[in-house]
C-alpha atoms as a PDB file:
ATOM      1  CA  UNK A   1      30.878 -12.780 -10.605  1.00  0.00           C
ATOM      2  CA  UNK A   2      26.891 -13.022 -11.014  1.00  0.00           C
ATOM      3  CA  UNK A   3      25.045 -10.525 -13.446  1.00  0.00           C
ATOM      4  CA  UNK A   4      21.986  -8.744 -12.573  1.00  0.00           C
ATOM      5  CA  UNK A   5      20.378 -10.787 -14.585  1.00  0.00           C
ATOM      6  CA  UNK A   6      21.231 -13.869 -12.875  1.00  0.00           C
ATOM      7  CA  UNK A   7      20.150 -12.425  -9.621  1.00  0.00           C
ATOM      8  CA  UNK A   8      16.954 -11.270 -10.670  1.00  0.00           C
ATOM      9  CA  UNK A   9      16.029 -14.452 -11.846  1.00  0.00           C
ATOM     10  CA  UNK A  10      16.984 -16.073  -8.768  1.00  0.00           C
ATOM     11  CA  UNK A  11      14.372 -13.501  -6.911  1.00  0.00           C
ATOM     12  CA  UNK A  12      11.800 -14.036  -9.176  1.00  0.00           C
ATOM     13  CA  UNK A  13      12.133 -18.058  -8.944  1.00  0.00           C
ATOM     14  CA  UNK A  14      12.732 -17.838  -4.961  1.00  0.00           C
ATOM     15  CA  UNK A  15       9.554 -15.573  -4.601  1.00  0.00           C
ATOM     16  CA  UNK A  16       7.303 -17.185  -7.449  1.00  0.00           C
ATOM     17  CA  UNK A  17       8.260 -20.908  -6.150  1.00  0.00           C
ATOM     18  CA  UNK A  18       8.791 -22.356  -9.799  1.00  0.00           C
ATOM     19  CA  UNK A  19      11.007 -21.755 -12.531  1.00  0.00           C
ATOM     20  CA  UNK A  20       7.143 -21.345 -14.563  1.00  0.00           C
ATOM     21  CA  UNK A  21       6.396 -18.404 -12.393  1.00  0.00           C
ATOM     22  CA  UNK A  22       9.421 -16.974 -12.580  1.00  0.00           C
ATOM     23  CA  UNK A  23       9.256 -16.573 -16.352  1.00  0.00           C
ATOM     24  CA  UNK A  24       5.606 -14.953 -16.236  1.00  0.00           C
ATOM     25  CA  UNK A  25       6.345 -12.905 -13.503  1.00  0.00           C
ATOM     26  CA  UNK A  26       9.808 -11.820 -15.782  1.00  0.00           C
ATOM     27  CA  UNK A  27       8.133 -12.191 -19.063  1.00  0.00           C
ATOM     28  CA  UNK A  28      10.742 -14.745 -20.374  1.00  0.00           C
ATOM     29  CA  UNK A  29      10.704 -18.670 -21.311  1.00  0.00           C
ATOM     30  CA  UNK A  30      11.268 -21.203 -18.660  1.00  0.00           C
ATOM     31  CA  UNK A  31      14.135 -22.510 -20.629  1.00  0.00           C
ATOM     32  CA  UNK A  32      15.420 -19.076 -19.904  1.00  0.00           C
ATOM     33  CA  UNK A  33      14.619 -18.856 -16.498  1.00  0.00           C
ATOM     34  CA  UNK A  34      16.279 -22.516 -15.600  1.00  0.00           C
ATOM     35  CA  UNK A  35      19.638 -21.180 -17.449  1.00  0.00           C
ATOM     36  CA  UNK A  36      20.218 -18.299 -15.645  1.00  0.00           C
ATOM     37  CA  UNK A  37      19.555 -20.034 -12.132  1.00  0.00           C
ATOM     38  CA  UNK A  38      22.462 -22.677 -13.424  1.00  0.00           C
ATOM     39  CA  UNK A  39      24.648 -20.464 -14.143  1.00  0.00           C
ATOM     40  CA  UNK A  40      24.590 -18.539 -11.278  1.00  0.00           C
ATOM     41  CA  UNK A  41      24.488 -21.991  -9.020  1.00  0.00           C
ATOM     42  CA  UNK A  42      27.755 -22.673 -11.335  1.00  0.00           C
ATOM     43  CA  UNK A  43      29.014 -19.220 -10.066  1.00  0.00           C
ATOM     44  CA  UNK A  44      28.300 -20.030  -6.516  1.00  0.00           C
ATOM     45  CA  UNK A  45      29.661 -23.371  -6.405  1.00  0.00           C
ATOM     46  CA  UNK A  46      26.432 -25.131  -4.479  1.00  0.00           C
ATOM     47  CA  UNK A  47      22.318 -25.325  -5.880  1.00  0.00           C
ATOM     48  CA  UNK A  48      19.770 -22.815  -4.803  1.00  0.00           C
ATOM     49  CA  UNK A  49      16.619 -24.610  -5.574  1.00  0.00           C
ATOM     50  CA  UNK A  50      15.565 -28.046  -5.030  1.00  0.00           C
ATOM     51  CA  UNK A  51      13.084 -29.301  -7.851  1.00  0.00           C
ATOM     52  CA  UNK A  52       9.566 -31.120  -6.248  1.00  0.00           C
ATOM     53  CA  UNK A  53       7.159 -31.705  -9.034  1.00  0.00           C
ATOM     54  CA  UNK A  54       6.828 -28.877 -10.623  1.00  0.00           C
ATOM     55  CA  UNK A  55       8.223 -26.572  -7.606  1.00  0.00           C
ATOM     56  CA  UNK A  56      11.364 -24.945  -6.927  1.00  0.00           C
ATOM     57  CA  UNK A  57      11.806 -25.592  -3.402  1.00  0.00           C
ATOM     58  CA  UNK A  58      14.696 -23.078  -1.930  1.00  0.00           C
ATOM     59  CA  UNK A  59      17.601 -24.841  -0.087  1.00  0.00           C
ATOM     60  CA  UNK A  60      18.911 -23.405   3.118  1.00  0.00           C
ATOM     61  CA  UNK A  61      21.891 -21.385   1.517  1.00  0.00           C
ATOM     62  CA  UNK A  62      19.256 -20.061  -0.568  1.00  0.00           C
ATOM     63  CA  UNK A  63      17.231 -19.147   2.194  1.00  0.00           C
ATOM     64  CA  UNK A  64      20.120 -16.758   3.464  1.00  0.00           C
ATOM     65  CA  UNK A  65      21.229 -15.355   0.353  1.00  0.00           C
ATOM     66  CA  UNK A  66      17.967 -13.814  -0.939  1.00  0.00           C
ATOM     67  CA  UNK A  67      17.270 -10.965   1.441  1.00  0.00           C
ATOM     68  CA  UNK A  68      21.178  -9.714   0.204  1.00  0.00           C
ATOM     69  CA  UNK A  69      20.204 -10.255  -3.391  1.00  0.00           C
ATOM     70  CA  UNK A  70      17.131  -8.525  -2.472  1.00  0.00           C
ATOM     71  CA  UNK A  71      18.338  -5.581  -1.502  1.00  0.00           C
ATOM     72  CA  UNK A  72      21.118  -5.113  -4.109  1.00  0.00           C
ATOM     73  CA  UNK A  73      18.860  -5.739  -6.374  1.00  0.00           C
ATOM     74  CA  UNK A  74      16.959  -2.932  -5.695  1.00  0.00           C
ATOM     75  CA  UNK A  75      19.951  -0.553  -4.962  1.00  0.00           C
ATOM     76  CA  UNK A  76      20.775  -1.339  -8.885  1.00  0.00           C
ATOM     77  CA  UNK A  77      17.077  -0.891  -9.739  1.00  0.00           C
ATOM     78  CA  UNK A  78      16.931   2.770  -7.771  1.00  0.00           C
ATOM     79  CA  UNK A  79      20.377   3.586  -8.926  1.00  0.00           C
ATOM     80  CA  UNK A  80      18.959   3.830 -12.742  1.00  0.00           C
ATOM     81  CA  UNK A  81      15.406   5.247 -11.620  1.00  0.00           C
ATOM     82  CA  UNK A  82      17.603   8.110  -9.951  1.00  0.00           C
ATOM     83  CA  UNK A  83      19.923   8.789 -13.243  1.00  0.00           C
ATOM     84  CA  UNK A  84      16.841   8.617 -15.484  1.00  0.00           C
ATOM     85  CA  UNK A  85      15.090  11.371 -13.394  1.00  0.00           C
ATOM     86  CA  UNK A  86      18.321  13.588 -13.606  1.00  0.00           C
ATOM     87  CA  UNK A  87      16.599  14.407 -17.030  1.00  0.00           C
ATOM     88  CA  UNK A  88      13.546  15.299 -15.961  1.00  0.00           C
ATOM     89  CA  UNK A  89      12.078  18.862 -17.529  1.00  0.00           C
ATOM     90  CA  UNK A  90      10.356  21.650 -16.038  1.00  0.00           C
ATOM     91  CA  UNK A  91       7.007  20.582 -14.189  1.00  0.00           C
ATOM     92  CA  UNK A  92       3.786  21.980 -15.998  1.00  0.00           C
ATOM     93  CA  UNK A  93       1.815  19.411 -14.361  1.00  0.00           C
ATOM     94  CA  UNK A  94       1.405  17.624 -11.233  1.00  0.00           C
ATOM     95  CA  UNK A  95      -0.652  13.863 -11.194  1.00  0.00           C
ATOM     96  CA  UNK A  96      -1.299  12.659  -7.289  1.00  0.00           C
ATOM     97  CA  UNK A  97      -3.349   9.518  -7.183  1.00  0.00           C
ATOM     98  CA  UNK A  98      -4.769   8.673  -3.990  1.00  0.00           C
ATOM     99  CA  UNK A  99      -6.986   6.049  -1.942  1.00  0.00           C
ATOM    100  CA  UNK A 100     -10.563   6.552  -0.583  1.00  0.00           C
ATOM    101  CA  UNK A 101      -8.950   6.396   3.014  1.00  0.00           C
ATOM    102  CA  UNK A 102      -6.960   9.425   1.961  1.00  0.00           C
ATOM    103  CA  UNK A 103      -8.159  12.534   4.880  1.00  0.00           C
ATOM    104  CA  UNK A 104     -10.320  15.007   2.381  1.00  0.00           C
ATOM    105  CA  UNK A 105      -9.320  18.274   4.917  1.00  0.00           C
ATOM    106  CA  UNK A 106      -5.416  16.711   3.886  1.00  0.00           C
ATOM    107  CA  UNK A 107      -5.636  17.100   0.097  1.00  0.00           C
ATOM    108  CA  UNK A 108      -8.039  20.186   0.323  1.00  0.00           C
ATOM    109  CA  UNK A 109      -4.935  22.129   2.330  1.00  0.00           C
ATOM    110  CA  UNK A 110      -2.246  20.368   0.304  1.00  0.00           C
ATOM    111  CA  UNK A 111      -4.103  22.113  -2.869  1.00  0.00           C
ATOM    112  CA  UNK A 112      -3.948  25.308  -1.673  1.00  0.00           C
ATOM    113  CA  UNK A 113      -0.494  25.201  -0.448  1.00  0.00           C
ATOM    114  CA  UNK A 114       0.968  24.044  -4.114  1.00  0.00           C
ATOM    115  CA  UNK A 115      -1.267  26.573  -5.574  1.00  0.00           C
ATOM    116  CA  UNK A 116      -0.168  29.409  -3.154  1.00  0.00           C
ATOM    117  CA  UNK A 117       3.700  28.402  -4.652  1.00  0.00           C
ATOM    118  CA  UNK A 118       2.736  27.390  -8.353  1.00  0.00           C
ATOM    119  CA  UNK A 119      -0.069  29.274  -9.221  1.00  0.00           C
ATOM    120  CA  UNK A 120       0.858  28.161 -12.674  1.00  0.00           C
ATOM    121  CA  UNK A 121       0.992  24.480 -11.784  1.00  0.00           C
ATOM    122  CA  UNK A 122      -2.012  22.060 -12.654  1.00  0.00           C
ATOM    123  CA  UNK A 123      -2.343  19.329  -9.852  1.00  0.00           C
ATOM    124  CA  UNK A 124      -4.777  16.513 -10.871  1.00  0.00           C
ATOM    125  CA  UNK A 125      -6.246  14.336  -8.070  1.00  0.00           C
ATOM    126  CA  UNK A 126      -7.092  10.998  -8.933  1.00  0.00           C
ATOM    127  CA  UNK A 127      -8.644   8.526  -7.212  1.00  0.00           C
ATOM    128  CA  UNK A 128      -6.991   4.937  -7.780  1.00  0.00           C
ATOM    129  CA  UNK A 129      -6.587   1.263  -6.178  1.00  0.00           C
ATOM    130  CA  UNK A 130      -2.725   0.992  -4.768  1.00  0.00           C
ATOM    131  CA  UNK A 131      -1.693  -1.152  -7.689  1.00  0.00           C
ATOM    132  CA  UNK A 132      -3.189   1.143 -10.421  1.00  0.00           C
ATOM    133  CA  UNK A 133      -1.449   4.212  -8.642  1.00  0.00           C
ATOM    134  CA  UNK A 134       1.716   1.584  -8.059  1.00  0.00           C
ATOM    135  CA  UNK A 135       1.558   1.349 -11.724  1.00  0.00           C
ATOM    136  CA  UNK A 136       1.448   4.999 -13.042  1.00  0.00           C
ATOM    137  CA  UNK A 137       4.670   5.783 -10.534  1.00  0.00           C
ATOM    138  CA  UNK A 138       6.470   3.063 -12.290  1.00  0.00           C
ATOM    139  CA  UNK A 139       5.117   4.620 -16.511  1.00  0.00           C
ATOM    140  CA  UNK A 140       5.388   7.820 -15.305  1.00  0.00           C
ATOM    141  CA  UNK A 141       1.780   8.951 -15.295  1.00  0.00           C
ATOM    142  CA  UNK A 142       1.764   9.899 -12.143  1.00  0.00           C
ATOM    143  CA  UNK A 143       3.905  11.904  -9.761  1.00  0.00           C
ATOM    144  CA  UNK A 144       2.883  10.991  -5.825  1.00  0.00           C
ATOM    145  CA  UNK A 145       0.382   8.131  -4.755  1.00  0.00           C
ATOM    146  CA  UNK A 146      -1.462   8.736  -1.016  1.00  0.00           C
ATOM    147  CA  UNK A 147      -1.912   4.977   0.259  1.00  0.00           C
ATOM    148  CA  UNK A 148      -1.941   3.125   3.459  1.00  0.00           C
ATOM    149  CA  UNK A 149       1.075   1.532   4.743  1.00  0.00           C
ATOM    150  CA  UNK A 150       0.894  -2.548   3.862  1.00  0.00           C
ATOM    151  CA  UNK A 151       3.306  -3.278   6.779  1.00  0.00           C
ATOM    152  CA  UNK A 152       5.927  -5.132   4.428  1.00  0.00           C
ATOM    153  CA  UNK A 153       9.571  -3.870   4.332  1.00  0.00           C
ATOM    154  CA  UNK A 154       9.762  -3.431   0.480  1.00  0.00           C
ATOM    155  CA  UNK A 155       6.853  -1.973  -1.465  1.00  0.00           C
ATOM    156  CA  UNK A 156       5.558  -4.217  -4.887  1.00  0.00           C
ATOM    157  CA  UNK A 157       8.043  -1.903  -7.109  1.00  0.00           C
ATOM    158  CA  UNK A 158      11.136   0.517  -7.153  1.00  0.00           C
ATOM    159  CA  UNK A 159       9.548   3.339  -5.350  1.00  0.00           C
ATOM    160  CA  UNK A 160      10.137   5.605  -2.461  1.00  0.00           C
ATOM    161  CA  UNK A 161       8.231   6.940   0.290  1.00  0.00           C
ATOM    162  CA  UNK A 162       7.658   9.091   3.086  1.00  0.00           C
ATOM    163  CA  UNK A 163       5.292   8.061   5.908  1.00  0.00           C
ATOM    164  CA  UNK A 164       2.828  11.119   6.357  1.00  0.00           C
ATOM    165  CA  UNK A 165       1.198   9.802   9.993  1.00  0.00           C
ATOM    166  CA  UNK A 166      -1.431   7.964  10.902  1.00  0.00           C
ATOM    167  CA  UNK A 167      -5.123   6.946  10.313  1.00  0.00           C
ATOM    168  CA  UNK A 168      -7.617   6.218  13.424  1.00  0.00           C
ATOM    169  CA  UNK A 169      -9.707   3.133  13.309  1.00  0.00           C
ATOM    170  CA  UNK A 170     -12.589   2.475  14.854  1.00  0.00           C
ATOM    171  CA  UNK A 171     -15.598   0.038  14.786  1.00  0.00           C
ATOM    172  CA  UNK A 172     -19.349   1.677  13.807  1.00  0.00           C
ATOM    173  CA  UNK A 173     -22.845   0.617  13.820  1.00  0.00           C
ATOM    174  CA  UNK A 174     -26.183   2.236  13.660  1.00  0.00           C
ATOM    175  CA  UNK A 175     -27.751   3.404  17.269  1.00  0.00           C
ATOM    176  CA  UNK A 176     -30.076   1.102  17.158  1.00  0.00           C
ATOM    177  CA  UNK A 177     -27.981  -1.657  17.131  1.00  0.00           C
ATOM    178  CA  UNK A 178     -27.581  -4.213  19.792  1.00  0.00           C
ATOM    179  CA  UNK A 179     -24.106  -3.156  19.837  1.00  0.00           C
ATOM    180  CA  UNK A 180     -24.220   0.457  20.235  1.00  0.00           C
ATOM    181  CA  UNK A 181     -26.100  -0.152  23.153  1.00  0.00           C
ATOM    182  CA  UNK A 182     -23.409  -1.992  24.821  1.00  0.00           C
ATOM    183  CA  UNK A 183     -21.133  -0.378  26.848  1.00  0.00           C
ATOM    184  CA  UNK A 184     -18.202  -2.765  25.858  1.00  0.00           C
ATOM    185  CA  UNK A 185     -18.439  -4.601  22.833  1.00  0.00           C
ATOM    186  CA  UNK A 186     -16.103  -7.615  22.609  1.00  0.00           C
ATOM    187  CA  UNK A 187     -14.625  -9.200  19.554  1.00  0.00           C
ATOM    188  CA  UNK A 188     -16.923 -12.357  20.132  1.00  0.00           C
ATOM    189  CA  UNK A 189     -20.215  -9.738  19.912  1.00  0.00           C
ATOM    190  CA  UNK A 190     -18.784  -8.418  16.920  1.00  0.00           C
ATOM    191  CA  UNK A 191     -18.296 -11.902  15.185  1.00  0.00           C
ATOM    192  CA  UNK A 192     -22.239 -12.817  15.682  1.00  0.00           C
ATOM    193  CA  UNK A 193     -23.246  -9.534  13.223  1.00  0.00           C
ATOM    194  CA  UNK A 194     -22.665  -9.375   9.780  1.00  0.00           C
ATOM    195  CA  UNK A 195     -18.880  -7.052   9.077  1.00  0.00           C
ATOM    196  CA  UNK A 196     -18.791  -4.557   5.750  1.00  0.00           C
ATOM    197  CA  UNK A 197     -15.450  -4.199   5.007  1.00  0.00           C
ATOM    198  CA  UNK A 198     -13.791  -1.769   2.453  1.00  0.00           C
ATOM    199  CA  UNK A 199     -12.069  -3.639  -0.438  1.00  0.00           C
ATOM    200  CA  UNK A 200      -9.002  -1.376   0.176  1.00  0.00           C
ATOM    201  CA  UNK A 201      -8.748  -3.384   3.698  1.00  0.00           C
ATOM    202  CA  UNK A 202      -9.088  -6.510   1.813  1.00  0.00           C
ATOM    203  CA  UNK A 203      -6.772  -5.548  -0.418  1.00  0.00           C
ATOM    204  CA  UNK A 204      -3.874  -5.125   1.729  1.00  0.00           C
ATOM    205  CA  UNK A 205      -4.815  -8.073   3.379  1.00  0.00           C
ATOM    206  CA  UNK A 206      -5.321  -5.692   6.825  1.00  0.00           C
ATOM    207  CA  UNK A 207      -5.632  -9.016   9.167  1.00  0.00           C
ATOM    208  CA  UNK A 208      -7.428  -7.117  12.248  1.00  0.00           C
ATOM    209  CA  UNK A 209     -10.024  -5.415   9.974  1.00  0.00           C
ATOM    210  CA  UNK A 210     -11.122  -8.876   9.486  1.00  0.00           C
ATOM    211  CA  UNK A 211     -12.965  -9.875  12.434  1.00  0.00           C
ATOM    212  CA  UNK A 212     -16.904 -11.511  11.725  1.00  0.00           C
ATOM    213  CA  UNK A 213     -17.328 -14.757   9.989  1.00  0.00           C
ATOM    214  CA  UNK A 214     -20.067 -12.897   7.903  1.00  0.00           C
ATOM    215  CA  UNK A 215     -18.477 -10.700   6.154  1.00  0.00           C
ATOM    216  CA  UNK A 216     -19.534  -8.226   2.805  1.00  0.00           C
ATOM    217  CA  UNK A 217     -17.127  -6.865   0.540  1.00  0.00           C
ATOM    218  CA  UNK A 218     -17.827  -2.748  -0.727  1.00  0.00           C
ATOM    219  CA  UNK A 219     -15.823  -1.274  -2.662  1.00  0.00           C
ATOM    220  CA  UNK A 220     -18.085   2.456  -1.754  1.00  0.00           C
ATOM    221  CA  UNK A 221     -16.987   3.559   1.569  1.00  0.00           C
ATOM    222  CA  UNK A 222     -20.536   5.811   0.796  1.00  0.00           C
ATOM    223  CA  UNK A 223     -22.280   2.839  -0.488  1.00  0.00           C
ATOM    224  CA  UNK A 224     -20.791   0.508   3.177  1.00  0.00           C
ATOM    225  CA  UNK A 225     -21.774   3.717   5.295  1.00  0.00           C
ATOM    226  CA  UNK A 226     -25.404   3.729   3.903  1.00  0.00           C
ATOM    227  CA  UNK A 227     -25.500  -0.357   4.618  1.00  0.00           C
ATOM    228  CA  UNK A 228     -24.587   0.111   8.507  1.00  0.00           C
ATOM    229  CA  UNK A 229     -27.509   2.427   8.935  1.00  0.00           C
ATOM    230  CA  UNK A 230     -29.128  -0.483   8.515  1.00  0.00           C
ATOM    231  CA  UNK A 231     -27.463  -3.875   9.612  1.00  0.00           C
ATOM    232  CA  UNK A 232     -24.445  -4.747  10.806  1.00  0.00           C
ATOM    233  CA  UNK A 233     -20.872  -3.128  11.479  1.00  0.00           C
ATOM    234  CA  UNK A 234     -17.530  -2.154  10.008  1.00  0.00           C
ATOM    235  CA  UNK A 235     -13.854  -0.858  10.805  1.00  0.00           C
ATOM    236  CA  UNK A 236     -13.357   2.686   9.377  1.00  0.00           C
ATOM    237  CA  UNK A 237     -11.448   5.634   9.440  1.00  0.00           C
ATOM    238  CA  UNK A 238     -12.588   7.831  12.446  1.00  0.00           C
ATOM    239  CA  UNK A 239     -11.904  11.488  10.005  1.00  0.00           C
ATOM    240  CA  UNK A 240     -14.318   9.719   7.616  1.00  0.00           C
ATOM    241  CA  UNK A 241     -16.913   8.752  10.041  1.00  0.00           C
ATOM    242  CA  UNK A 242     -17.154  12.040  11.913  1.00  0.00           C
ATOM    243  CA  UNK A 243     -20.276  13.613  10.005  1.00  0.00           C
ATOM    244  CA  UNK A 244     -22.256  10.356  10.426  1.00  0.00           C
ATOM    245  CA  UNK A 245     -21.453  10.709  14.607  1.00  0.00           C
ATOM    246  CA  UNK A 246     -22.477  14.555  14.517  1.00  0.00           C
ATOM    247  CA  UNK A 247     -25.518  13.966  12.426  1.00  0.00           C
ATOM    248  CA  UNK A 248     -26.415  10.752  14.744  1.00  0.00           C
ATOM    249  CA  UNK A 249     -27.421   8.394  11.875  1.00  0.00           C
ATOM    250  CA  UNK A 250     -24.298   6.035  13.371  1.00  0.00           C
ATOM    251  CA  UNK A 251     -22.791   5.279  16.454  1.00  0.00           C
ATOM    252  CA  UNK A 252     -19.212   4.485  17.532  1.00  0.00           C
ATOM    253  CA  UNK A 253     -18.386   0.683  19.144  1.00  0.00           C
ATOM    254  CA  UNK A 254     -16.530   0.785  22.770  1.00  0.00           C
ATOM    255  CA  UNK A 255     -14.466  -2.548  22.380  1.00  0.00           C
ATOM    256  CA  UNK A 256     -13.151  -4.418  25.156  1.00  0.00           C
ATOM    257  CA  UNK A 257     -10.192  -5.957  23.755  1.00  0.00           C
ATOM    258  CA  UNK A 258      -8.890  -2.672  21.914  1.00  0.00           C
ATOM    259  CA  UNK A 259      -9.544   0.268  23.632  1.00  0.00           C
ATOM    260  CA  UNK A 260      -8.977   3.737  21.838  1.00  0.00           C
ATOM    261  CA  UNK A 261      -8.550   3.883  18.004  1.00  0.00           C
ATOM    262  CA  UNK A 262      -6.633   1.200  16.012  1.00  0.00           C
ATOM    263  CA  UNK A 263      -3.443   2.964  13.506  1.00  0.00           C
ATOM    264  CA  UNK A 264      -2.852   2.557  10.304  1.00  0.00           C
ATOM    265  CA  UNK A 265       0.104   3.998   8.510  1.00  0.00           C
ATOM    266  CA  UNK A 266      -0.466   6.290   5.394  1.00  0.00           C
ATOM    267  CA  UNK A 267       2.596   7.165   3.220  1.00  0.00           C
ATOM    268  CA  UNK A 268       3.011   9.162   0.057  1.00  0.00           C
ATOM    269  CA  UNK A 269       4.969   7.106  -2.586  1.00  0.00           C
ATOM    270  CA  UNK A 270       6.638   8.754  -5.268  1.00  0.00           C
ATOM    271  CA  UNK A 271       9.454   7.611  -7.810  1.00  0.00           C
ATOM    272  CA  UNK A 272      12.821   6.957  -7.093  1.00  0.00           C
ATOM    273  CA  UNK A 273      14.808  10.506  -7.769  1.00  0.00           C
ATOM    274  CA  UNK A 274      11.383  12.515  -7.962  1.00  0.00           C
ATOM    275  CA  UNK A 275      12.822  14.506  -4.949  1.00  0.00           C
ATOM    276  CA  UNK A 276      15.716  16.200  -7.086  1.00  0.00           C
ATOM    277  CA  UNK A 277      13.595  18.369  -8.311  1.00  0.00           C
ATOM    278  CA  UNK A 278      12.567  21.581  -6.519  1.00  0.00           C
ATOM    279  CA  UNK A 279       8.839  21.683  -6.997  1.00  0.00           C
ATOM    280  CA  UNK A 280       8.355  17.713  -6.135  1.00  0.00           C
ATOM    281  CA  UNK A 281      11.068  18.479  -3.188  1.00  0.00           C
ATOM    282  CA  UNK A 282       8.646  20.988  -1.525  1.00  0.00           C
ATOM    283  CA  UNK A 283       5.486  18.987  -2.938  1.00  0.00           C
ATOM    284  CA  UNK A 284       6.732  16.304  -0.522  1.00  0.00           C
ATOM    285  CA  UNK A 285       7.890  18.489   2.529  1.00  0.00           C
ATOM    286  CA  UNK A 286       4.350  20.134   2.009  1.00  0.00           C
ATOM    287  CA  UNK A 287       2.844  16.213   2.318  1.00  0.00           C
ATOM    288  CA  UNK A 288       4.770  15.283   5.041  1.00  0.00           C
ATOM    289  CA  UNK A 289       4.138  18.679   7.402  1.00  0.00           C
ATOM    290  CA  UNK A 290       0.582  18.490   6.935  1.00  0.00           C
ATOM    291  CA  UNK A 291       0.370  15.018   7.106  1.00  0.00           C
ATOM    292  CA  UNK A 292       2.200  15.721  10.655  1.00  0.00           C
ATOM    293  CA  UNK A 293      -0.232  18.155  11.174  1.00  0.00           C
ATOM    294  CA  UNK A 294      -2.850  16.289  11.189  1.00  0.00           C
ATOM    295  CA  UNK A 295      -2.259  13.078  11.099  1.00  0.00           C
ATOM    296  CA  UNK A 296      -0.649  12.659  14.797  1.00  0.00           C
END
């Protein structure tokens, strides 16, 4: 019979791709890291890794045993998030990180719903990157994190989540661009002009957001607006975009190849057994029926 231990290690060395990045990634010694894969390849009765250089290349039985190790794996990891939360003590305080693609008019209602409930309750709103907010789930620093789906089946930690709805994307310019004054703007237009494109896009690695050769990095979605008003283009959220349409100073792009808006999942994450408590129970129903609300 394997021991957790042996499995994890297994993950870790199937997903890092050496027995080296294995032990960073698990904070052990390589020596370490090479004896638990043994043993558990001694347990099995066949190998798991072929070694090329200084890579663990994954052999075919491998292959098919790591999306089962995977998942129990995480079942064991959830299994002692959820007893350590049966100890949880009475909430005083309430810590939701969120992203900069995070709907203002859905936090602004969410507020006033908790405080309609708790009016004892301090809720903090803080604005993070998805692995800082990632990270305070996991020390406890944090209660619920507002970030946009990733499109992978498991999330970088032992979380859960609840998907809230959707955010609209659409391409902008300024009027005065040769774009705007298009009437359909194809992807090969949109390649020729220079592309500002949020760092939270980057950072998820959002493939379609990346479209123009030329392309500028901002981490300010205030900072990328002002820069459109006077060259180029970017994807953005359509909520976020809608007092720069009213007031005219920019202009949104009619594309050929995608017509309508573009979705993009947003989910609230929150620790594993968070939801047996009462007030995070109807902290999360709140999230989800407004997110339903308005998030269709």
């Amino acid at each position: 019979m394997h021991t957790f231990e042996q499995l994890a290690t297994f993950i870790a060395v199937y997903e890092n791709g050496s027995y080296s990045g294995a032990a960073s990634a698990l904070g052990k010694s390589r020596t370490t890291v090479r004896e638990h894969v043994m043993a558990y390849e001694d347990t099995l009765g066949y190998p798991l890794f072929e070694i090329v250089g200084k890579k663990a290349v994954a052999t075919d039985k491998a292959e098919q045993l790591y999306f089962r190790a995977k998942v129990v794996e995480k079942q064991s990891r959830e299994l002692f998030d959820y007893s350590q939360a049966l100890f949880s003590s009475d909430v005083h305080t309430l810590t939701i990180t969120h992203d900069v693609f995070v709907p203002l008019s859905l936090m602004v209602e969410t507020e006033q719903s908790i405080k309609q409930a708790y009016p004892h309750l301090v809720v903090n709103w803080l604005h993070r990157t998805r692995q800082e907010a990632l990270a305070m789930l996991k020390a406890g620093t944090a209660d619920f994190a507002l970030m946009l789906n990733r499109g992978k089946v498991f999330a970088e930690t032992e979380i859960a989540w609840k998907t809230l709805g959707h955010i609209h994307l659409n391409c902008y310019a300024r009027p005065e661009s040769p774009l705007a004054k298009m009437a359909q703007v194809s992807l090969a237009h949109l390649q020729t002009e220079t592309q500002y494109i949020s760092e939270n896009f980057l950072t998820l690695n959002v493939d379609f957001a990346k479209v123009s050769p030329r392309l500028h990095m901002v981490s300010n979605n205030d900072v990328l607006c002002e820069l459109i008003k006077q060259d180029g283009w970017a994807v953005m959220p359509k909520e976020y975009m809608s007092a720069y349409l009213l007031s005219g100073q920019l202009a949104e792009l009619s594309l050929q190849e995608l017509p309508g808006s573009k979705m993009i999942g947003l989910n609230v994450f929150f620790p594993i057994g968070k939801e047996i408590h009462p007030v995070f129970t109807n902290v999360i129903e709140c999230l989800v029926q407004k997110g339903c609300e308005m998030l269709a």
